[in-house]
PDB file of N, CA and C in Angstrom:
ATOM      1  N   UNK A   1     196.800  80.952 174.837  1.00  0.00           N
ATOM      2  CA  UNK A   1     196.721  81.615 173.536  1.00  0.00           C
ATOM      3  C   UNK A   1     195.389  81.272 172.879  1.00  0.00           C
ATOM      4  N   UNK A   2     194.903  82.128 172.159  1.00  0.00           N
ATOM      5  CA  UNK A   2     193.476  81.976 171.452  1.00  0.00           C
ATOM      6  C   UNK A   2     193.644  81.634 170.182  1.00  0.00           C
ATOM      7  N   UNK A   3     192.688  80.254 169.945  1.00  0.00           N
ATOM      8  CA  UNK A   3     193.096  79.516 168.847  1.00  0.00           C
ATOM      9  C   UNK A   3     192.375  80.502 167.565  1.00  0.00           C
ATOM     10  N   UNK A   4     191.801  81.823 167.683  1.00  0.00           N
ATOM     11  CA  UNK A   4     191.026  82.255 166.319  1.00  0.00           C
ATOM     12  C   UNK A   4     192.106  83.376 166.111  1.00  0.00           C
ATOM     13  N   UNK A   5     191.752  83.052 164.768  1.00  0.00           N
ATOM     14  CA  UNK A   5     192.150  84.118 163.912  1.00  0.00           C
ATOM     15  C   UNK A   5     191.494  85.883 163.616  1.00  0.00           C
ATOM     16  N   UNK A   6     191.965  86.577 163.438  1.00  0.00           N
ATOM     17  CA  UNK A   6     190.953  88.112 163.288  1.00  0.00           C
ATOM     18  C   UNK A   6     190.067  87.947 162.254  1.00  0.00           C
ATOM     19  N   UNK A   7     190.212  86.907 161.288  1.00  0.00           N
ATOM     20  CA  UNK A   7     188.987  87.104 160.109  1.00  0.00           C
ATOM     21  C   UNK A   7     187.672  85.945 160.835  1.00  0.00           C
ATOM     22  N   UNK A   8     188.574  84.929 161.637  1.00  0.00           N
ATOM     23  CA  UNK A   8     187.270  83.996 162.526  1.00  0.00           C
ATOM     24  C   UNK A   8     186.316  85.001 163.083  1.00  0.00           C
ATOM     25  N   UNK A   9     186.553  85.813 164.010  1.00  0.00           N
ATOM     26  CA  UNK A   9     186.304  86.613 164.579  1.00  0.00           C
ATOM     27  C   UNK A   9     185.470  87.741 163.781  1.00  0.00           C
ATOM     28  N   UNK A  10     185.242  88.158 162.477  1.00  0.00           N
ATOM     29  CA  UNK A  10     184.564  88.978 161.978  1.00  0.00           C
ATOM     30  C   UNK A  10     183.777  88.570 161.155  1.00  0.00           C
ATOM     31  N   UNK A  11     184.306  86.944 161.009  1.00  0.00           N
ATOM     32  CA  UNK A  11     183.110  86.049 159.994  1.00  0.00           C
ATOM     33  C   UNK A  11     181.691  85.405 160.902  1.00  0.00           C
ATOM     34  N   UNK A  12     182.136  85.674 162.310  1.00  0.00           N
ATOM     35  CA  UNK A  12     181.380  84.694 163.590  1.00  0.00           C
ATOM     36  C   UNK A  12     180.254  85.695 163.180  1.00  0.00           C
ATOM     37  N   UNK A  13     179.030  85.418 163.404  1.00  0.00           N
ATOM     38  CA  UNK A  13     177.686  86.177 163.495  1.00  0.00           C
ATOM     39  C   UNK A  13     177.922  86.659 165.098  1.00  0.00           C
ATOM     40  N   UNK A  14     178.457  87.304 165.378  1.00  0.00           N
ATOM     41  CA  UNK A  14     178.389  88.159 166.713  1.00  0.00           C
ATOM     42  C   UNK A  14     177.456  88.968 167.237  1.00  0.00           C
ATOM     43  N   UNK A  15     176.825  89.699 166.222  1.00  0.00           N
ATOM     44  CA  UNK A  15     175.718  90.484 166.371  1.00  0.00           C
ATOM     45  C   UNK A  15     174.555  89.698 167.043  1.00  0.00           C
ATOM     46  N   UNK A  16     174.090  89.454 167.964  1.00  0.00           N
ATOM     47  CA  UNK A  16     172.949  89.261 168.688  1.00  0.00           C
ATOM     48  C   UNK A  16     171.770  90.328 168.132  1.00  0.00           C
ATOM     49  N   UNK A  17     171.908  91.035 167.481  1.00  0.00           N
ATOM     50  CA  UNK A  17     170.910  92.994 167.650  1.00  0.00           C
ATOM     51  C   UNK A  17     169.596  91.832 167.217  1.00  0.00           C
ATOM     52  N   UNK A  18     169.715  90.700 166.112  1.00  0.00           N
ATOM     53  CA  UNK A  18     167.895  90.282 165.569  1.00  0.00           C
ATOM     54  C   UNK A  18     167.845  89.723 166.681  1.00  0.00           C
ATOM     55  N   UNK A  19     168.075  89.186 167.821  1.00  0.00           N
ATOM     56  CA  UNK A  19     167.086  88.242 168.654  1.00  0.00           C
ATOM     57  C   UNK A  19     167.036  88.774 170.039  1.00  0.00           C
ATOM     58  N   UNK A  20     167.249  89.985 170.315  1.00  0.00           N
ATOM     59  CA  UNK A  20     166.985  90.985 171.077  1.00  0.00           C
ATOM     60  C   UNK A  20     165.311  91.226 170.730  1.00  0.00           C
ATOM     61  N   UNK A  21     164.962  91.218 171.818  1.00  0.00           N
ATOM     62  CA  UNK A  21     163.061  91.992 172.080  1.00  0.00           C
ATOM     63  C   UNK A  21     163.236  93.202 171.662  1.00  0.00           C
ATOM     64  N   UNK A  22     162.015  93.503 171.255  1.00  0.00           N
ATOM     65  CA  UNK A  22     161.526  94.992 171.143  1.00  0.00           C
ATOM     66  C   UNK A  22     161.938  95.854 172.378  1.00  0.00           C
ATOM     67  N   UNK A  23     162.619  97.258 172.259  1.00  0.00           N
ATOM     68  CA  UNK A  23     162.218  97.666 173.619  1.00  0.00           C
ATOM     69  C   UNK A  23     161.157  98.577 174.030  1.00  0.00           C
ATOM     70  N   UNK A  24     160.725  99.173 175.181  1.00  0.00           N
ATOM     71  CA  UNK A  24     159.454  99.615 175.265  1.00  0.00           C
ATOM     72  C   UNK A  24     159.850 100.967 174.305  1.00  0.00           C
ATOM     73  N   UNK A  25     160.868 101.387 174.644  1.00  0.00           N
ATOM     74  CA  UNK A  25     160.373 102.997 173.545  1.00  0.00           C
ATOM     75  C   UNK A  25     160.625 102.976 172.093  1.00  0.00           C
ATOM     76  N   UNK A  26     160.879 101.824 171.743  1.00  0.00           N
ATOM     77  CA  UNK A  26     160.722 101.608 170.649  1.00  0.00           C
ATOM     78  C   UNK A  26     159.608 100.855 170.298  1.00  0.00           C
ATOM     79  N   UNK A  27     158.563 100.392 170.822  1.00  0.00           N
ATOM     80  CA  UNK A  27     157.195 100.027 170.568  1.00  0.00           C
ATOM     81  C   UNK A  27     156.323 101.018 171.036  1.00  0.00           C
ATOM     82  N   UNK A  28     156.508 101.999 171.749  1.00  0.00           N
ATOM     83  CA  UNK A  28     155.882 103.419 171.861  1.00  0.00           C
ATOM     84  C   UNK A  28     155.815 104.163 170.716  1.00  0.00           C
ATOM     85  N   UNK A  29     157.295 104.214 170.192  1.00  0.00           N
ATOM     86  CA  UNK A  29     157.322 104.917 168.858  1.00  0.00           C
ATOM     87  C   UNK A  29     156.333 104.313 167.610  1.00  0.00           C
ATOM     88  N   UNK A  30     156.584 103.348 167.710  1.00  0.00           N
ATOM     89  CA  UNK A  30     155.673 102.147 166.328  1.00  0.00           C
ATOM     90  C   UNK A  30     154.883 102.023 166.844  1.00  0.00           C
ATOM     91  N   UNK A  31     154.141 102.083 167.511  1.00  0.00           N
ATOM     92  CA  UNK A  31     152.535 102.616 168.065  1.00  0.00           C
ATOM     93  C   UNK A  31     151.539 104.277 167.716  1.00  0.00           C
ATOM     94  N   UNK A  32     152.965 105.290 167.798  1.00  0.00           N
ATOM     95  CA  UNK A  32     152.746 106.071 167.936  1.00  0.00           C
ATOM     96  C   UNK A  32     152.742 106.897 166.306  1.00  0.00           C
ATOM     97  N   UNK A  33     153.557 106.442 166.106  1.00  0.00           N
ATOM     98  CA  UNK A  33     154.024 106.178 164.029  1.00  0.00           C
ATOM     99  C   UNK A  33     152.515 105.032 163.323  1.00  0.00           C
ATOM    100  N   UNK A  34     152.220 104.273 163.829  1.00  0.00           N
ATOM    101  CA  UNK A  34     150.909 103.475 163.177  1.00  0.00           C
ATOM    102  C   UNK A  34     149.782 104.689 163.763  1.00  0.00           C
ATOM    103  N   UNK A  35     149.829 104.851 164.651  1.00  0.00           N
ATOM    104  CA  UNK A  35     148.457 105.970 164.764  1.00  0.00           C
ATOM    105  C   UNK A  35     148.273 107.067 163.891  1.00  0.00           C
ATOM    106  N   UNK A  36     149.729 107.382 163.834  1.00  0.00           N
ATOM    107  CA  UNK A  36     149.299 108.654 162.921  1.00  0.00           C
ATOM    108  C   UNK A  36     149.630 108.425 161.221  1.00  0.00           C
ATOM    109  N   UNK A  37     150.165 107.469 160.968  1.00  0.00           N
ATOM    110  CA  UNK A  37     149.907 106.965 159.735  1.00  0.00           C
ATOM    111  C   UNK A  37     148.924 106.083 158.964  1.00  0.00           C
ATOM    112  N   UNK A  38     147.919 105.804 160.424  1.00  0.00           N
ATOM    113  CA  UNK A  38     146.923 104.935 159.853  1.00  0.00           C
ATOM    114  C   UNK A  38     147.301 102.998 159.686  1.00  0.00           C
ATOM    115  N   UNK A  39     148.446 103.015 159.740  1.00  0.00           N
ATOM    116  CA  UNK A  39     148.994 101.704 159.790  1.00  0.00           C
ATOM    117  C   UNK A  39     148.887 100.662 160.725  1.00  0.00           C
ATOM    118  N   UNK A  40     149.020  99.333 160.243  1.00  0.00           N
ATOM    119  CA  UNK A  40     148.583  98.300 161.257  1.00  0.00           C
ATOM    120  C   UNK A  40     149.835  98.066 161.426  1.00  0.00           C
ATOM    121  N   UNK A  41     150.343  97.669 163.050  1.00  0.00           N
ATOM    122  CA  UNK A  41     151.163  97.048 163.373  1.00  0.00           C
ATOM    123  C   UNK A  41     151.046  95.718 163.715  1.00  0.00           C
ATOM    124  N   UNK A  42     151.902  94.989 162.934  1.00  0.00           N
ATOM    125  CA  UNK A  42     151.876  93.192 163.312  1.00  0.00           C
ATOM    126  C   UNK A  42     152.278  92.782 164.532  1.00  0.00           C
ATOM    127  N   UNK A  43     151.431  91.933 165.683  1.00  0.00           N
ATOM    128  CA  UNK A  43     151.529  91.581 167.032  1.00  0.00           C
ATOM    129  C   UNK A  43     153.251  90.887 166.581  1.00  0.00           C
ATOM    130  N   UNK A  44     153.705  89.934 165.599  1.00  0.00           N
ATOM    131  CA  UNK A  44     154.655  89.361 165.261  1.00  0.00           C
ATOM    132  C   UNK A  44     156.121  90.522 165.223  1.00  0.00           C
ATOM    133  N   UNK A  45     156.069  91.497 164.759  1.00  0.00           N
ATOM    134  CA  UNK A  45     156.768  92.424 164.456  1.00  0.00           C
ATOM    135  C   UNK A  45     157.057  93.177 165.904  1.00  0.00           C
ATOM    136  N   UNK A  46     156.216  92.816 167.057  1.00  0.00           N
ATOM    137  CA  UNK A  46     156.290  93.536 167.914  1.00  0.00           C
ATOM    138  C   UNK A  46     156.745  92.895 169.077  1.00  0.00           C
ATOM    139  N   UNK A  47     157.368  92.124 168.350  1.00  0.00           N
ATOM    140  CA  UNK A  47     158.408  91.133 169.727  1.00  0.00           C
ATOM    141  C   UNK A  47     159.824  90.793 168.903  1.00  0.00           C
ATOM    142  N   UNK A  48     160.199  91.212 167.854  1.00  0.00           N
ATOM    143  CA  UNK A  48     161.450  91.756 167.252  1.00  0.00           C
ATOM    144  C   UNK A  48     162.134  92.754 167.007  1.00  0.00           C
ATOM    145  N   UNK A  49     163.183  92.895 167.914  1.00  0.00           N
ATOM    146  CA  UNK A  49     163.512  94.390 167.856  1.00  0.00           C
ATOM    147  C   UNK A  49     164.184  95.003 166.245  1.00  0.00           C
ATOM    148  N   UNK A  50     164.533  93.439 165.568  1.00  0.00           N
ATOM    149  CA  UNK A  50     165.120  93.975 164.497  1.00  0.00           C
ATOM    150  C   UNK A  50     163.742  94.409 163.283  1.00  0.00           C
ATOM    151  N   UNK A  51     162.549  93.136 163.487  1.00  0.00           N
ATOM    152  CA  UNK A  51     161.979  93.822 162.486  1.00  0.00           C
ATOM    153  C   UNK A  51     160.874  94.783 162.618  1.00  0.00           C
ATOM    154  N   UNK A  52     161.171  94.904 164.468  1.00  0.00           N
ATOM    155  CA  UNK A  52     160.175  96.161 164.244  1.00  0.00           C
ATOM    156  C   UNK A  52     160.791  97.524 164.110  1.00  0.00           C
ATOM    157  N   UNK A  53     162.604  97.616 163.803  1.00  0.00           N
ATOM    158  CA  UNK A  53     163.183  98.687 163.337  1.00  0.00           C
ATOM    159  C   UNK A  53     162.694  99.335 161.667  1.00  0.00           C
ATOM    160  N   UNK A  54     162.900  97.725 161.029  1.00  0.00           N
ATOM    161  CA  UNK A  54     162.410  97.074 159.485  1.00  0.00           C
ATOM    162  C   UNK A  54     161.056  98.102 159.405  1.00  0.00           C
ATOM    163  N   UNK A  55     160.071  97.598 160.644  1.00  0.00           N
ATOM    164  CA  UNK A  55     158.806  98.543 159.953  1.00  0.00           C
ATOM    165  C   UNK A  55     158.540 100.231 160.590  1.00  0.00           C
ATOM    166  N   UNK A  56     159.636 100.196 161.129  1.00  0.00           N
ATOM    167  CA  UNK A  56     159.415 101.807 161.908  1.00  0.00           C
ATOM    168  C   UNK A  56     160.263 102.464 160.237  1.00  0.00           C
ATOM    169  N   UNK A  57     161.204 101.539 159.642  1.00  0.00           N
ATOM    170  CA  UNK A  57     162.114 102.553 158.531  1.00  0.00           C
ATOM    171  C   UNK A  57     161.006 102.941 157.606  1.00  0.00           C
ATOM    172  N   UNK A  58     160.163 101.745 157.233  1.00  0.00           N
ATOM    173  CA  UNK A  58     159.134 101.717 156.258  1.00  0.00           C
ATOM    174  C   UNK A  58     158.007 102.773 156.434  1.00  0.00           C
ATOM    175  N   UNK A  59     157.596 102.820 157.483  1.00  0.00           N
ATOM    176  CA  UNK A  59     156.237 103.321 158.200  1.00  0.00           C
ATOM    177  C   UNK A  59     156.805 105.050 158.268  1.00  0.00           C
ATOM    178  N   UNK A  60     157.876 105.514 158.686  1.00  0.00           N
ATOM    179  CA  UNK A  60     158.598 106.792 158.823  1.00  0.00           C
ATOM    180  C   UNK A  60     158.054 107.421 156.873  1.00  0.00           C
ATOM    181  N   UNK A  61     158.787 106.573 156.095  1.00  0.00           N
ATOM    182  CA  UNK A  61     158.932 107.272 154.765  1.00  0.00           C
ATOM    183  C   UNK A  61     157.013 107.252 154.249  1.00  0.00           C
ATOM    184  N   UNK A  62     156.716 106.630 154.643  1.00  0.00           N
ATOM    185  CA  UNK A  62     154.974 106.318 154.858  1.00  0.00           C
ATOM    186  C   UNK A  62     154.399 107.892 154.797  1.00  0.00           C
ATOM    187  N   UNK A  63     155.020 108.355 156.474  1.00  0.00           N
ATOM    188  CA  UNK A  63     154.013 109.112 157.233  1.00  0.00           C
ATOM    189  C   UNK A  63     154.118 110.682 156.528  1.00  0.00           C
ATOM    190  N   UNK A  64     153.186 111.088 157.247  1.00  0.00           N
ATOM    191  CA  UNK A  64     152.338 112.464 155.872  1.00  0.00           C
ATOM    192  C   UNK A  64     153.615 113.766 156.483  1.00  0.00           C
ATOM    193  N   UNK A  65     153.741 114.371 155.518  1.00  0.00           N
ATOM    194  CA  UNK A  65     154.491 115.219 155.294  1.00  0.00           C
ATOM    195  C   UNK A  65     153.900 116.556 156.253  1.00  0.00           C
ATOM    196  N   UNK A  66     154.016 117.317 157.001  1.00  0.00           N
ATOM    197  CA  UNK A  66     153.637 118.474 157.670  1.00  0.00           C
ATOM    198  C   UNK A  66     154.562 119.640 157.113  1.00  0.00           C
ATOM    199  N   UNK A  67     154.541 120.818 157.804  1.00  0.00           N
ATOM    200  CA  UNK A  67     155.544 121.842 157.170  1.00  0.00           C
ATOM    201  C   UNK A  67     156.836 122.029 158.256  1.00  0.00           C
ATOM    202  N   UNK A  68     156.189 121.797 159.704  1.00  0.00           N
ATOM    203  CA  UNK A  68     157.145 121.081 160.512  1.00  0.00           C
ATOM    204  C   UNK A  68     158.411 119.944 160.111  1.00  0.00           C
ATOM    205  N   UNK A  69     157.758 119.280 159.352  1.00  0.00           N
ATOM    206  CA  UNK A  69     158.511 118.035 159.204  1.00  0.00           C
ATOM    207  C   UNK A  69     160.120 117.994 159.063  1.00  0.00           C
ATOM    208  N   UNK A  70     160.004 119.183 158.427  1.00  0.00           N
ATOM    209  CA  UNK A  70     162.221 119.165 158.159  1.00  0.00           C
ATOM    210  C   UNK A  70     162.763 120.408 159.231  1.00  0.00           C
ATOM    211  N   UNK A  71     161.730 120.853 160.413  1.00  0.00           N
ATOM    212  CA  UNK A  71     162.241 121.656 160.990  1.00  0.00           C
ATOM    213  C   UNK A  71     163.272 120.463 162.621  1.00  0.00           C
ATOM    214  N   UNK A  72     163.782 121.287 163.246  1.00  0.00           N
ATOM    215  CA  UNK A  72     165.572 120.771 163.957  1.00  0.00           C
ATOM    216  C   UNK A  72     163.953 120.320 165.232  1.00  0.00           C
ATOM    217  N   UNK A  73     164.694 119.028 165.708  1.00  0.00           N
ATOM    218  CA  UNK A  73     164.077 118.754 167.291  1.00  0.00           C
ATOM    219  C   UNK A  73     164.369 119.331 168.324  1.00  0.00           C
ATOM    220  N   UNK A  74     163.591 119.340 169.465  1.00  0.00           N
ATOM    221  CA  UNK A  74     163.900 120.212 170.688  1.00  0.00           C
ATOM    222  C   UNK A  74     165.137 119.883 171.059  1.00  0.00           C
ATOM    223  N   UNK A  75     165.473 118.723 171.316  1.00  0.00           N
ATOM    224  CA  UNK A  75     167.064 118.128 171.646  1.00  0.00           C
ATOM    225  C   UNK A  75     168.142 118.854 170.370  1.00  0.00           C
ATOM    226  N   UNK A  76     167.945 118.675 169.425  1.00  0.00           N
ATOM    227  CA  UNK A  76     168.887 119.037 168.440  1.00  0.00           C
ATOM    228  C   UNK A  76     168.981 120.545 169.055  1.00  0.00           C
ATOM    229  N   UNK A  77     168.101 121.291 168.989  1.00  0.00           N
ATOM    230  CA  UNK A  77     167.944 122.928 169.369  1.00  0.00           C
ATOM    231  C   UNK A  77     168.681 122.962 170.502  1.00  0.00           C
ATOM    232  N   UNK A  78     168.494 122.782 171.530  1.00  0.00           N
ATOM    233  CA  UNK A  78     168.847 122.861 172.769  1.00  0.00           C
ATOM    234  C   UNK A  78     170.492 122.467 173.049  1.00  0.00           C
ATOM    235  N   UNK A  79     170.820 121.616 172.396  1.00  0.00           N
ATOM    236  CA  UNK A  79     171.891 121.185 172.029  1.00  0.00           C
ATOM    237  C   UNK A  79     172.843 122.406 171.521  1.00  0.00           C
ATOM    238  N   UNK A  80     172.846 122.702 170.344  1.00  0.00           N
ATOM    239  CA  UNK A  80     173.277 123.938 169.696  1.00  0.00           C
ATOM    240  C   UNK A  80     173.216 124.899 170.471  1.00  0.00           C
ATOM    241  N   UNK A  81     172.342 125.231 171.236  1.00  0.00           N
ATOM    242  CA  UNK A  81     171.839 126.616 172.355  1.00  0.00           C
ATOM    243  C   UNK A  81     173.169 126.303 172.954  1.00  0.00           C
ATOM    244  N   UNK A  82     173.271 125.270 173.852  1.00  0.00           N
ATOM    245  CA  UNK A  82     174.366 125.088 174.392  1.00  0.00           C
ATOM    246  C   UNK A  82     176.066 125.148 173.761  1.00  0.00           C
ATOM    247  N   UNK A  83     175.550 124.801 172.693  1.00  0.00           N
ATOM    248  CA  UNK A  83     176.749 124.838 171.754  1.00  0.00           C
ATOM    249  C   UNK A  83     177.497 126.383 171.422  1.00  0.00           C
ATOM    250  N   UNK A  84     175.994 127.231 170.974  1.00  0.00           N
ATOM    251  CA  UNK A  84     176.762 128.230 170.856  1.00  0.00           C
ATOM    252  C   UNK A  84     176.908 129.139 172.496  1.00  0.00           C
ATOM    253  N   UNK A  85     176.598 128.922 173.476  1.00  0.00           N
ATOM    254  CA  UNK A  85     176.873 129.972 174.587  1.00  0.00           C
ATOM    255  C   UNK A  85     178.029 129.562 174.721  1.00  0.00           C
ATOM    256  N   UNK A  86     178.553 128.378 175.245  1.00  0.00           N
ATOM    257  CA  UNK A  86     179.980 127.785 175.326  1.00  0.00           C
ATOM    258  C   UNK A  86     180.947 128.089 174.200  1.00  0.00           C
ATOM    259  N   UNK A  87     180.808 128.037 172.920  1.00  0.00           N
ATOM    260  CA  UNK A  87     181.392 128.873 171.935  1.00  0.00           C
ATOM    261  C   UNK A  87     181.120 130.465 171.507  1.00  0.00           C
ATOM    262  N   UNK A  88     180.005 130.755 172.036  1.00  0.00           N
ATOM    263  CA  UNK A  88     179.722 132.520 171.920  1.00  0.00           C
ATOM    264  C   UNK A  88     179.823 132.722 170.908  1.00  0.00           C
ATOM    265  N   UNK A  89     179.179 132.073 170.054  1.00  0.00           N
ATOM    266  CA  UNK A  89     178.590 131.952 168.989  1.00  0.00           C
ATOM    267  C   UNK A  89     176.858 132.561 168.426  1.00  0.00           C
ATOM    268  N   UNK A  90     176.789 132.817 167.270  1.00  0.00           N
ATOM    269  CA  UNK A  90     175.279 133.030 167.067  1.00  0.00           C
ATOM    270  C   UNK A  90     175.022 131.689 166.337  1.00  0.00           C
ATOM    271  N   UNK A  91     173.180 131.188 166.310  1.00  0.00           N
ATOM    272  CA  UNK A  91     172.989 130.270 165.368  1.00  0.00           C
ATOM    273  C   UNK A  91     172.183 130.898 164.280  1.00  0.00           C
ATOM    274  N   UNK A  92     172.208 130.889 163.297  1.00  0.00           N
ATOM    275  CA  UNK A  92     171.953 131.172 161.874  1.00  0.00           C
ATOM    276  C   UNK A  92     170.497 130.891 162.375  1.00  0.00           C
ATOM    277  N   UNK A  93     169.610 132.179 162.206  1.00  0.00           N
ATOM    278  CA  UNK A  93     168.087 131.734 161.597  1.00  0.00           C
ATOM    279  C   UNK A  93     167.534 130.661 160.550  1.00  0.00           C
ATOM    280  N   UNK A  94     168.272 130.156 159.681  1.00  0.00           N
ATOM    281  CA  UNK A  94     167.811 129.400 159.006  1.00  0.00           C
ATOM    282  C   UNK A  94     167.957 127.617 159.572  1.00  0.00           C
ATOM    283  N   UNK A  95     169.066 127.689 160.647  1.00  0.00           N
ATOM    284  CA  UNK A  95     168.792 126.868 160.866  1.00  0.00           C
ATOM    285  C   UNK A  95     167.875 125.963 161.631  1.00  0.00           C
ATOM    286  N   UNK A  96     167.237 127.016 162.287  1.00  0.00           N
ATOM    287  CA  UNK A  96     166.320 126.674 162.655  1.00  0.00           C
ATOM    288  C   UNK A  96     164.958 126.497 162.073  1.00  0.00           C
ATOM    289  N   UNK A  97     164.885 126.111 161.085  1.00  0.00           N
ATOM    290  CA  UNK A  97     163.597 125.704 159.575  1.00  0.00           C
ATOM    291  C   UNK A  97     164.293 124.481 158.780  1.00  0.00           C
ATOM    292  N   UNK A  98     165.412 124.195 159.412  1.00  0.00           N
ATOM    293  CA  UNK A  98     166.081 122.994 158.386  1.00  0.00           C
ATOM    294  C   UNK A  98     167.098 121.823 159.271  1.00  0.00           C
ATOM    295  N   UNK A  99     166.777 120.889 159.727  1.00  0.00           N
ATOM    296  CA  UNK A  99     167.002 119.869 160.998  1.00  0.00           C
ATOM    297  C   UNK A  99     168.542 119.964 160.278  1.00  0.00           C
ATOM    298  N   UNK A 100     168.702 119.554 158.527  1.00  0.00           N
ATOM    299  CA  UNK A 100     170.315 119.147 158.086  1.00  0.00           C
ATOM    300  C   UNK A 100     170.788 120.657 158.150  1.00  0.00           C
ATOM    301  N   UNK A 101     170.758 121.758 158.165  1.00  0.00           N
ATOM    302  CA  UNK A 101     170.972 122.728 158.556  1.00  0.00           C
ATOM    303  C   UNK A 101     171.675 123.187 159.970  1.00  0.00           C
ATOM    304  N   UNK A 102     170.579 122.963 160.801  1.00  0.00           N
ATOM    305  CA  UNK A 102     171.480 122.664 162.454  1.00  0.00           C
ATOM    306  C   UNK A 102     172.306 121.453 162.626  1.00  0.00           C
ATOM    307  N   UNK A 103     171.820 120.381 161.784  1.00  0.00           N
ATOM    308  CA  UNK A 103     173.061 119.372 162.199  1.00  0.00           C
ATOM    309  C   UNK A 103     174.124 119.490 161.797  1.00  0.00           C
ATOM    310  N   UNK A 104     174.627 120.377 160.506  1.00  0.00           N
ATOM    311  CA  UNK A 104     175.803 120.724 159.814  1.00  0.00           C
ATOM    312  C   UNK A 104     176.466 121.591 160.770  1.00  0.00           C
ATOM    313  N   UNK A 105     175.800 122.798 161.204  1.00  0.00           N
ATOM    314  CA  UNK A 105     175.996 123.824 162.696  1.00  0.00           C
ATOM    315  C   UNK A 105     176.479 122.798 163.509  1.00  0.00           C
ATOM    316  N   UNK A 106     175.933 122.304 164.138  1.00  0.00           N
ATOM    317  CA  UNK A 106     175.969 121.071 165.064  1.00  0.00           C
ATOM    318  C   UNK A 106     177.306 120.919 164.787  1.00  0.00           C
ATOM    319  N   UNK A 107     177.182 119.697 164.036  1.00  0.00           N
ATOM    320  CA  UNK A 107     179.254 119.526 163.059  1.00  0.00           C
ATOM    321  C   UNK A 107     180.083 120.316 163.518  1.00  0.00           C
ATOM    322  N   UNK A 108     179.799 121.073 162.837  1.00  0.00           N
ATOM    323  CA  UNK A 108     180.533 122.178 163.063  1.00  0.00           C
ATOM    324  C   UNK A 108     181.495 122.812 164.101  1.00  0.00           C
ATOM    325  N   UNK A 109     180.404 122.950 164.775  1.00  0.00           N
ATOM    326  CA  UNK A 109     181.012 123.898 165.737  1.00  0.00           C
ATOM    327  C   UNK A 109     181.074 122.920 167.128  1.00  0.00           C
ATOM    328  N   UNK A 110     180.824 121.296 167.081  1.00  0.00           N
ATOM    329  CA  UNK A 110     181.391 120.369 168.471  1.00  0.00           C
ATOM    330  C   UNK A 110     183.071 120.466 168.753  1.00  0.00           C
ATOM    331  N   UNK A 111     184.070 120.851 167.879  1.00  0.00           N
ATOM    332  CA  UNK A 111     184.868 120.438 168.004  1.00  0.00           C
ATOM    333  C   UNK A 111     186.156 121.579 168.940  1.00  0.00           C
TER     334      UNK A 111
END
């Protein structure tokens, strides 16, 4: 029999996620996010996976606005494509100019 209790068990720091390394595509990205924002990335920050999440959140709200910027990703698109042939469905023109737009579609119509 196991001597813990369910609140032992949710009070334990279990989460390992801060002392986990960076992984490579996530230092691709924060490489790739400092280039085009002009930003320095800290050699320190880049052997923590938690705080180089910390500066990818920061560095994201940073980076310059395009007209692209709130349009749906190729994955999101492609996704839905699939979504609606399997449902025989149409997707709304607009959603494709508005990422929360297809993801609501998205919602939508997985189930």
């Amino acid at each position: 029999m196991n001597a813990y209790t369910q609140a032992d068990l949710f009070d334990a720091a279990s989460n390992d996620y801060h002392q986990l390394p960076a992984s490579e595509k996530q230092l691709r990205f924060a490489r790739s996010l400092a280039r085009r924002t002009g930003a320095v990335l800290p050699y320190e920050v880049q052997t923590d996976r938690k705080r180089l999440s910390d500066w990818i959140d920061a560095a994201k709200r940073k980076a310059p606005v395009s007209k692209f910027s709130n349009y749906p990703t190729s994955k999101q698109v492609a996704f839905a494509e699939r979504l609606a042939r399997r449902k025989r469905r149409d997707i709304p023109r607009e959603c494709f100019q508005d990422k929360g737009l297809m993801s609501k579609w998205i919602d939508h119509n997985k189930g």
